[in-house]
PDB file of N, CA and C in Angstrom:
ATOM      1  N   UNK A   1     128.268 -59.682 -39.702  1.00  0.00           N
ATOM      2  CA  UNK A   1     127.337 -59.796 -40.819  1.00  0.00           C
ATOM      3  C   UNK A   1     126.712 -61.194 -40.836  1.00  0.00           C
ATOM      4  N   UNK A   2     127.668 -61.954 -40.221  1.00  0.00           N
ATOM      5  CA  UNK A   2     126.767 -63.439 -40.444  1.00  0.00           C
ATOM      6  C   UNK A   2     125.495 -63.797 -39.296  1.00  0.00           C
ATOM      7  N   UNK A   3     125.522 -63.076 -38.515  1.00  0.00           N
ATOM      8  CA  UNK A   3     124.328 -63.059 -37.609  1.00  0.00           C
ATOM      9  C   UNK A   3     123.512 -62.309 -37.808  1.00  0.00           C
ATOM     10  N   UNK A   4     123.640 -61.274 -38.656  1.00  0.00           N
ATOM     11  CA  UNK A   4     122.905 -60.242 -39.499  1.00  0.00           C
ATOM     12  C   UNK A   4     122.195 -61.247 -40.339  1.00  0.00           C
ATOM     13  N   UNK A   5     122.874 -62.223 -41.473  1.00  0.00           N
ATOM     14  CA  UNK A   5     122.301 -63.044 -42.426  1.00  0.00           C
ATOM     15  C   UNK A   5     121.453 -63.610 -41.636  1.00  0.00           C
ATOM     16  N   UNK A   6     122.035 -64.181 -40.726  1.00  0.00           N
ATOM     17  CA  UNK A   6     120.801 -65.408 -40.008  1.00  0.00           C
ATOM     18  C   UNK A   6     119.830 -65.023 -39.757  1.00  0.00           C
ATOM     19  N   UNK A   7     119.608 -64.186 -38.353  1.00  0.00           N
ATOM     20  CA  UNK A   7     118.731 -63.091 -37.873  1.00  0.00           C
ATOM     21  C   UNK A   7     117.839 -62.583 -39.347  1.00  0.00           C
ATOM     22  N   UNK A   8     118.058 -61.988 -40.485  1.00  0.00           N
ATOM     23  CA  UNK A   8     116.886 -62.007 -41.420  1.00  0.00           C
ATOM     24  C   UNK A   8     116.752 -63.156 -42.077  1.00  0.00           C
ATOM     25  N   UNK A   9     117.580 -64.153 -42.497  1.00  0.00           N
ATOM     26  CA  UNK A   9     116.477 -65.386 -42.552  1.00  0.00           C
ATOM     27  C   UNK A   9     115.675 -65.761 -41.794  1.00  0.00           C
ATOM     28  N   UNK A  10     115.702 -65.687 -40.149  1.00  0.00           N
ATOM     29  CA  UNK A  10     114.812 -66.298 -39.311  1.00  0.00           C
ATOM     30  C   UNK A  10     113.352 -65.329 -39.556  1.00  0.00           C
ATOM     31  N   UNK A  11     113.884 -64.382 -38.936  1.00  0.00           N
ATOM     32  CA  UNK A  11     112.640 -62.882 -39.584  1.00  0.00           C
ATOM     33  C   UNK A  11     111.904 -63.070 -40.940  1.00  0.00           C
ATOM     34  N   UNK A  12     112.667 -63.609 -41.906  1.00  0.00           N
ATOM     35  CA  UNK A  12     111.576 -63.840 -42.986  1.00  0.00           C
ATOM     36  C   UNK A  12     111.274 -65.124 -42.745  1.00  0.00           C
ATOM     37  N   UNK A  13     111.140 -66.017 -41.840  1.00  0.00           N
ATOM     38  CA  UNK A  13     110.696 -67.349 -41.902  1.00  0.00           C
ATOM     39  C   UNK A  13     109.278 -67.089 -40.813  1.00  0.00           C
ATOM     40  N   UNK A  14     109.585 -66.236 -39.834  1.00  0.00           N
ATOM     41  CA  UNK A  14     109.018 -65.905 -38.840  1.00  0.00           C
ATOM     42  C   UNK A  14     108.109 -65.181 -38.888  1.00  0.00           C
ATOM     43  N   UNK A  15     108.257 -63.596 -39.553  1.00  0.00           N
ATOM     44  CA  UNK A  15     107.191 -62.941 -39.746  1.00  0.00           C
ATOM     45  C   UNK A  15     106.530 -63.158 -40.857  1.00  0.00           C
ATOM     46  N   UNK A  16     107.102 -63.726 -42.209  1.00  0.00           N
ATOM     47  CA  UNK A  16     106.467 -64.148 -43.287  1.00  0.00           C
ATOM     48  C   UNK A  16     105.810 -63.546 -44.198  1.00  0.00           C
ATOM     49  N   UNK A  17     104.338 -62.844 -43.740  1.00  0.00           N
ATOM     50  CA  UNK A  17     103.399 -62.190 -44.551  1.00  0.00           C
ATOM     51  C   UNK A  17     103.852 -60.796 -44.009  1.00  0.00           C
ATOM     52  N   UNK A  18     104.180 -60.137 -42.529  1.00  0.00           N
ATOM     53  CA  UNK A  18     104.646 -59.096 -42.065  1.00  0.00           C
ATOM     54  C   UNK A  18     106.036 -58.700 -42.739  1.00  0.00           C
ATOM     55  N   UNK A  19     106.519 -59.354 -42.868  1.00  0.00           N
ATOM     56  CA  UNK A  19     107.974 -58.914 -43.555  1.00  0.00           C
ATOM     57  C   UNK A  19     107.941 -58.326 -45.081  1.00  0.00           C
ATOM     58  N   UNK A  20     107.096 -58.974 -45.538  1.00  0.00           N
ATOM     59  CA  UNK A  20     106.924 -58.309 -46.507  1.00  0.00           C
ATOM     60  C   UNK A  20     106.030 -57.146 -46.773  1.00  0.00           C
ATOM     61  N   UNK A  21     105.195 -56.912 -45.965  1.00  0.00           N
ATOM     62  CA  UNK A  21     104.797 -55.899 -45.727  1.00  0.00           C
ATOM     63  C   UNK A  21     105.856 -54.870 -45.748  1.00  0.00           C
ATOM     64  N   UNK A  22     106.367 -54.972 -44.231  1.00  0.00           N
ATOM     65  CA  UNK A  22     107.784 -54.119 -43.804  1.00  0.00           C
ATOM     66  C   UNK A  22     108.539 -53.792 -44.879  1.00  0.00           C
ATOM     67  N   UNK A  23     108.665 -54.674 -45.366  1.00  0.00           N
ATOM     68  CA  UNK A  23     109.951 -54.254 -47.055  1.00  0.00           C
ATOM     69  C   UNK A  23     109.207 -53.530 -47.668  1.00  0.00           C
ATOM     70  N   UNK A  24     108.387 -53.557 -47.705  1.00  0.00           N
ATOM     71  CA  UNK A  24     107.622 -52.362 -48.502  1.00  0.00           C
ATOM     72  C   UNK A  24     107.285 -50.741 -48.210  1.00  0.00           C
ATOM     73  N   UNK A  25     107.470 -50.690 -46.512  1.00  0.00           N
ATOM     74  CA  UNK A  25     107.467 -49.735 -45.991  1.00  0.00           C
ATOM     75  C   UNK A  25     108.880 -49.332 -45.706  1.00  0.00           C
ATOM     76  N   UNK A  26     110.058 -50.295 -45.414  1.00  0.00           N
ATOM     77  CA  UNK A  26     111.320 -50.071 -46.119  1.00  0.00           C
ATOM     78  C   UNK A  26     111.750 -51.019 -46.896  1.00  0.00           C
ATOM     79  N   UNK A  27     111.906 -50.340 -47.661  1.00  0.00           N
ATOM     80  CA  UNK A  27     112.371 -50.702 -49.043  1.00  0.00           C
ATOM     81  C   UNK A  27     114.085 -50.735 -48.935  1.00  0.00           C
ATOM     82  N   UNK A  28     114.748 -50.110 -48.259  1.00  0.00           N
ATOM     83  CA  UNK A  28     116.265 -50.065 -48.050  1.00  0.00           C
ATOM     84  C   UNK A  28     116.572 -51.193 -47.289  1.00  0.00           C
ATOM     85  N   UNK A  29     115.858 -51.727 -46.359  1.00  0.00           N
ATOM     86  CA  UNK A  29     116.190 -52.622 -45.562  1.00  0.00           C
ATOM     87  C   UNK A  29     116.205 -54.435 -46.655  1.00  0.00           C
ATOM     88  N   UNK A  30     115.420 -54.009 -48.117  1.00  0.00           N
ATOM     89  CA  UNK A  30     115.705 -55.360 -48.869  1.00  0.00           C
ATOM     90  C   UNK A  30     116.986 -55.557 -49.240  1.00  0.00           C
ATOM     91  N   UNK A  31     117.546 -56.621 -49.336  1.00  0.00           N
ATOM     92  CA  UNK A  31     118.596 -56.882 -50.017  1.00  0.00           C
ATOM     93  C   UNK A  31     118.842 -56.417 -51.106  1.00  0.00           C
TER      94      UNK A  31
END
């Protein structure tokens, strides 16, 4: 799980405006 944590902090640092997109198209995948 802790490379899980990291790995989506980097992803939301990384994709940024796409990620949130994505969360929106899944919605399960938000915290």
């Amino acid at each position: 799980m802790g490379f899980a944590a990291g790995d989506a902090a980097a992803q939301h640092v990384t994709l940024g405006a796409f990620g949130k997109t994505l969360r929106q198209n899944l919605p399960q995948r938000s915290p």
